[in-house]
Each structure stands twice: as C-alpha cells, then as structure tokens.
N, C-alpha and C. Protein backbone atom coordinates (compact mmCIF):
# COMPACT_ATOMS: atom_id res chain seq x y z
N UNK A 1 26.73 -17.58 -25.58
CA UNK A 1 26.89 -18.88 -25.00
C UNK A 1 25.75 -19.14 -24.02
N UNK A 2 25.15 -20.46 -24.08
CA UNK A 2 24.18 -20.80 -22.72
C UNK A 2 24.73 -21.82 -22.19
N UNK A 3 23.89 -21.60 -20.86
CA UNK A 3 24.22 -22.34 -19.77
C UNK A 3 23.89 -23.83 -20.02
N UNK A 4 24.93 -24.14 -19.40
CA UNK A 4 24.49 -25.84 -19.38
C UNK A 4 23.11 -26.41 -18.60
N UNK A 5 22.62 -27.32 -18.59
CA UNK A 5 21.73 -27.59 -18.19
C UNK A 5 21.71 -28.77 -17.58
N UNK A 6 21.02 -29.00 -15.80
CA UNK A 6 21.76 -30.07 -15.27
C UNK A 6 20.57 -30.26 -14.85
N UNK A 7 20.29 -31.96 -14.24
CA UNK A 7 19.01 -32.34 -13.90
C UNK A 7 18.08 -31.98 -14.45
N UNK A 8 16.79 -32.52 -14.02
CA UNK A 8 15.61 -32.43 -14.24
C UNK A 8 15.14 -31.15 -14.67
N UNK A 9 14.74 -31.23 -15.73
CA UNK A 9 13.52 -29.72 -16.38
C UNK A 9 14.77 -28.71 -16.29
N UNK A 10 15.79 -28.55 -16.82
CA UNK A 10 17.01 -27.75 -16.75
C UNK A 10 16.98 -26.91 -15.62
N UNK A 11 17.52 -27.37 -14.52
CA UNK A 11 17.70 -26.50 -13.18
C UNK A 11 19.20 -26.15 -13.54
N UNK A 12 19.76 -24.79 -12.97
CA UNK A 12 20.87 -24.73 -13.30
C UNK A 12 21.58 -24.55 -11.75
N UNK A 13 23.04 -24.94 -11.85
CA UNK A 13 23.67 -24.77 -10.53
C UNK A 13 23.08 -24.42 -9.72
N UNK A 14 23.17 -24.53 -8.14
CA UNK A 14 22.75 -23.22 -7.18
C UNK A 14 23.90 -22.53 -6.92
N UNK A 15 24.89 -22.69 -7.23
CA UNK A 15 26.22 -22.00 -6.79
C UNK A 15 26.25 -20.41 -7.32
N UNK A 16 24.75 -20.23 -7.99
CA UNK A 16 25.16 -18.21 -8.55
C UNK A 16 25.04 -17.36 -7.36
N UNK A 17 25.77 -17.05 -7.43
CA UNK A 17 25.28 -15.84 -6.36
C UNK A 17 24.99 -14.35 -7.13
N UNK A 18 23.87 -13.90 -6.29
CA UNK A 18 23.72 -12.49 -6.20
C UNK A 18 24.79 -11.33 -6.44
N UNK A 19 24.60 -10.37 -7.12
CA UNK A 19 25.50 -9.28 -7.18
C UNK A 19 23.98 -8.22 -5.99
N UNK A 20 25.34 -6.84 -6.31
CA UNK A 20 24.46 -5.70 -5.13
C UNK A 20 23.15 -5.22 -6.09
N UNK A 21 23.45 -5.62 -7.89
CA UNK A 21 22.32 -5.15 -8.53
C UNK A 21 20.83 -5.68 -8.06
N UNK A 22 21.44 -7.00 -8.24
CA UNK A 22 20.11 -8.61 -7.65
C UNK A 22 19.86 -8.07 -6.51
N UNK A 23 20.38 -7.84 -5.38
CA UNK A 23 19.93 -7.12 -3.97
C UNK A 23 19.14 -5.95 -4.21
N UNK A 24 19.45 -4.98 -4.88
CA UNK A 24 18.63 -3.70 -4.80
C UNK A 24 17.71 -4.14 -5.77
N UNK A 25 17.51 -5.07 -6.85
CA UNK A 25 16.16 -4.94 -7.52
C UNK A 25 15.36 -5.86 -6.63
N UNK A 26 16.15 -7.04 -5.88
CA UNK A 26 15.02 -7.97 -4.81
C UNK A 26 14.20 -7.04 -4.17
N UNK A 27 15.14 -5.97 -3.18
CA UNK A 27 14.70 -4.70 -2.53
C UNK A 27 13.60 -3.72 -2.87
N UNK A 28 13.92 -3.46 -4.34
CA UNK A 28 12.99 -2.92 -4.87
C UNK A 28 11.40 -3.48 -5.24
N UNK A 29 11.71 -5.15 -5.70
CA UNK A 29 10.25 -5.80 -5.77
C UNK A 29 9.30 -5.83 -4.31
N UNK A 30 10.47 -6.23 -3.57
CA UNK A 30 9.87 -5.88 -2.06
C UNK A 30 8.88 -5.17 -1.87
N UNK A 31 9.74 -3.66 -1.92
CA UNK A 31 9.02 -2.30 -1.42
C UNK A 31 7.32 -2.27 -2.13
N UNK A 32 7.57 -2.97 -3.39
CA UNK A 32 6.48 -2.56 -4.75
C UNK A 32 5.42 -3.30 -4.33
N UNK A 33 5.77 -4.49 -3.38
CA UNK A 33 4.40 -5.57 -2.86
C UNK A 33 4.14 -4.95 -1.76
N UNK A 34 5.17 -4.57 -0.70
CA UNK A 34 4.30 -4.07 0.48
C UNK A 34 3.95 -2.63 0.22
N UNK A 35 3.95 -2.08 -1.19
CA UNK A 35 3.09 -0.73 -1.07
C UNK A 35 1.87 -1.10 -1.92
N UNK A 36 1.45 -2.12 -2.76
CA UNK A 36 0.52 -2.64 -3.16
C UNK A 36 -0.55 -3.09 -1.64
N UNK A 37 0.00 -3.67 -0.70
CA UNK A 37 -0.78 -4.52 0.35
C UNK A 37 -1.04 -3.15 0.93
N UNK A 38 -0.24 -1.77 1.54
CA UNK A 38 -0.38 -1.41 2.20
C UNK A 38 -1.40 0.06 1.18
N UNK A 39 -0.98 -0.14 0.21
CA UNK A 39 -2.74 0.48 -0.62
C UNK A 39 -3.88 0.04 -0.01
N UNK A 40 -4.02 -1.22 -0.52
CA UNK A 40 -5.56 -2.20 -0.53
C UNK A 40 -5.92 -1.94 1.02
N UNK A 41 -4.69 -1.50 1.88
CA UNK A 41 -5.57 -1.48 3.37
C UNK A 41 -5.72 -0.73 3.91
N UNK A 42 -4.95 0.61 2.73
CA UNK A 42 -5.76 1.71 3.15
C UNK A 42 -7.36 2.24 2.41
N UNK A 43 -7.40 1.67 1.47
CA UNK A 43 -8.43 1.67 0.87
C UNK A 43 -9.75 0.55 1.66
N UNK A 44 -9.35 -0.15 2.39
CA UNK A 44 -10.58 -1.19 3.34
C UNK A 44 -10.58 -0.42 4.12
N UNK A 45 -9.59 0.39 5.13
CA UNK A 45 -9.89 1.03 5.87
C UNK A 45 -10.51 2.27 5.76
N UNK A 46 -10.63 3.04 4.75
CA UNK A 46 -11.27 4.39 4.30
C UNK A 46 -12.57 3.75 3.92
N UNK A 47 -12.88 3.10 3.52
CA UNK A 47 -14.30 2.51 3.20
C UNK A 47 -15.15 2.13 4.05
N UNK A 48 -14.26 1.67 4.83
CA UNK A 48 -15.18 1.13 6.42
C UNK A 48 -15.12 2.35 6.93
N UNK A 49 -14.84 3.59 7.07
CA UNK A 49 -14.30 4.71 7.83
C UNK A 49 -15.71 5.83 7.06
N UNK A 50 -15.83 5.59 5.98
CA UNK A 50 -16.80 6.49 5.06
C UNK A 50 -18.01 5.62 5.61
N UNK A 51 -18.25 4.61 5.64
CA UNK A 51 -19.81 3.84 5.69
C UNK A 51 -20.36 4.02 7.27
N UNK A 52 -19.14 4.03 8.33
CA UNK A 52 -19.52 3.58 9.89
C UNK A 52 -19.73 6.07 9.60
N UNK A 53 -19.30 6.30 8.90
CA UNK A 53 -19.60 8.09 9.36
C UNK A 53 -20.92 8.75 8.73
N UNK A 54 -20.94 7.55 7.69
CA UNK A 54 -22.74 7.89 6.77
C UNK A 54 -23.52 7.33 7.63
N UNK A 55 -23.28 6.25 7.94
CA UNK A 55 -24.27 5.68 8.96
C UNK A 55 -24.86 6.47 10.34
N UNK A 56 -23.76 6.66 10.60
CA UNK A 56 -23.46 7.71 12.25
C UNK A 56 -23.99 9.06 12.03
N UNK A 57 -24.04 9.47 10.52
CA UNK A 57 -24.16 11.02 10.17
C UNK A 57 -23.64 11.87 10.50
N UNK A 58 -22.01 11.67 10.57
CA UNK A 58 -21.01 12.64 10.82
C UNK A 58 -20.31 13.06 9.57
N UNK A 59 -19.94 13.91 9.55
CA UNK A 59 -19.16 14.26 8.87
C UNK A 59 -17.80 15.12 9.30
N UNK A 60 -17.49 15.64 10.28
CA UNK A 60 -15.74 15.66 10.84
C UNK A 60 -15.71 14.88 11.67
N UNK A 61 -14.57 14.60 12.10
CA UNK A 61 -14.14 13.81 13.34
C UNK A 61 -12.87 14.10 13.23
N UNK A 62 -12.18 14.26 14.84
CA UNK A 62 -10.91 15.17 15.03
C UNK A 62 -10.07 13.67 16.23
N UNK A 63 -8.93 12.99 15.33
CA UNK A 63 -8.34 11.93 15.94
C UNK A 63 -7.11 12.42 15.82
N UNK A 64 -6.34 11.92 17.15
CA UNK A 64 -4.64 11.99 16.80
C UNK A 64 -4.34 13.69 16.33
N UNK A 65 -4.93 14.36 16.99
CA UNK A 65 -4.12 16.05 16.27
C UNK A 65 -4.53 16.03 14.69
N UNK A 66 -5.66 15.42 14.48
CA UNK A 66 -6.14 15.57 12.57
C UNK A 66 -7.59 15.95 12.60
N UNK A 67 -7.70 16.75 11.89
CA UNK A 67 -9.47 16.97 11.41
C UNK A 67 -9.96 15.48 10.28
N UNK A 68 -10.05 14.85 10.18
CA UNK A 68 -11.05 14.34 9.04
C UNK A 68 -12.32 14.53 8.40
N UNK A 69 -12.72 14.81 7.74
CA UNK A 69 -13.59 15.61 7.05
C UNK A 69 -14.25 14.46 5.87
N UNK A 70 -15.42 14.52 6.08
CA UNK A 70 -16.04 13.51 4.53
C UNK A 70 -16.80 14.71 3.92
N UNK A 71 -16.49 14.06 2.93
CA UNK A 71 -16.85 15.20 1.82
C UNK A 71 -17.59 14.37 -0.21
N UNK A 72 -18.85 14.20 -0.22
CA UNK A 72 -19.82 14.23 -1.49
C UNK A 72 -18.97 14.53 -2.23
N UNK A 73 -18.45 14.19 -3.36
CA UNK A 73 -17.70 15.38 -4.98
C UNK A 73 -18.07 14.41 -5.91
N UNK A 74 -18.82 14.77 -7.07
CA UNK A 74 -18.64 13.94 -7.87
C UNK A 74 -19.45 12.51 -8.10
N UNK A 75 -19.99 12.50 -7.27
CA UNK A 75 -21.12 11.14 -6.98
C UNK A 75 -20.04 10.14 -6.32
N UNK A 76 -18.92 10.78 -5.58
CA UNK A 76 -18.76 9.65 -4.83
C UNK A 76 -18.21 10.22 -3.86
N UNK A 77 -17.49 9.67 -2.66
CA UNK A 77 -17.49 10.36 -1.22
C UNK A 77 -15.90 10.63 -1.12
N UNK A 78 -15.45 11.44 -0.41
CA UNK A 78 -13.84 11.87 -0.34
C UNK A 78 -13.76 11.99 0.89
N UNK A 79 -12.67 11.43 1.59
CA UNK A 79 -12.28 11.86 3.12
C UNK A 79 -10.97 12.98 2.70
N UNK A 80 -10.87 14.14 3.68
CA UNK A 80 -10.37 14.67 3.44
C UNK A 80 -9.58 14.94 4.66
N UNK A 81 -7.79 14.53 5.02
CA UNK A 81 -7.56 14.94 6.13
C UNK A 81 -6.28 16.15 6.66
N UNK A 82 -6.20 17.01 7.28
CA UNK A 82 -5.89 18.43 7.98
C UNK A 82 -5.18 18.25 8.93
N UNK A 83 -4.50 18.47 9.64
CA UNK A 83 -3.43 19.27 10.69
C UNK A 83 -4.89 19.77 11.35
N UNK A 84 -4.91 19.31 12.69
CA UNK A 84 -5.70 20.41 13.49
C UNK A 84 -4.93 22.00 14.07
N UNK A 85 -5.82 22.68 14.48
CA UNK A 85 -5.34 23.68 14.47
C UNK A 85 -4.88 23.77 15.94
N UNK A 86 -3.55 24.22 16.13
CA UNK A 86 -3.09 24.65 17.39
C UNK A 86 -3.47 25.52 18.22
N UNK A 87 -3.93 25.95 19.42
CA UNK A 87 -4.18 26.90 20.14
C UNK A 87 -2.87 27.10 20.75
C-alpha cells in the first residue's frame, strides 16, 4: 500500500513521528559528518604542522607530554607522535 499524497509535489503528513531506530540512525549520520569535518582538520592541521617544521628545520618537537617526530618515508612526510618519557 502507498501513502497518500497531499499538497503540492506529494508532501506527506507531518504527523510521522520518529521511532528509537530513526533516532539512532539520525545519531549515527551525525557522528559520520562530524568525523568527516573533524578528519579534514586534522589533516589542515598536520600539513600546516609539517610545512611551518620543514621550513624551521626541525624535526622533533616535545608539546603537551608528546614527542612529535617528522619523519621522510616514501617520498612523502609522516608525523609521528609518542608518550614522552617520564623521569
């Protein structure tokens, strides 16, 4: 059976409501965009992070209790980051 079709360009009721399935897959599309956005900005930020340390000619730098490390492999550049070491 289909739905009836009311007004313009078949809009149907607004009266559906959501089940807990519709909630956890909304939930789930959610999570899937802000781990897409929060990729892309870790990837702007590692790029700007590799260019300002080629430039500078560093290669560790020790922030926040972490070693960071750049590292050549492959013809392209790798940050690599560590647990500093405790005394």
């Amino acid at each position: 059976m289909t739905a009836k079709k009311k007004g313009e360009a078949g809009e149907l009721p607004l009266d559906v409501k959501v089940d807990e399935v519709g909630k956890a897959a909304k939930a789930y599309l959610k999570a899937i965009d802000a781990e897409g956005k929060a990729k892309a900005k870790k990837e702007a930020a590692c790029a700007v992070l590799v260019e300002t340390m080629r430039s500078k000619k560093r290669r560790t730098i020790n922030v926040d209790g972490k070693n960071i490390t750049l590292r050549h492999l492959d013809a392209q550049d790798v940050l690599k980051v560590k647990k500093a070491d405790q005394k």
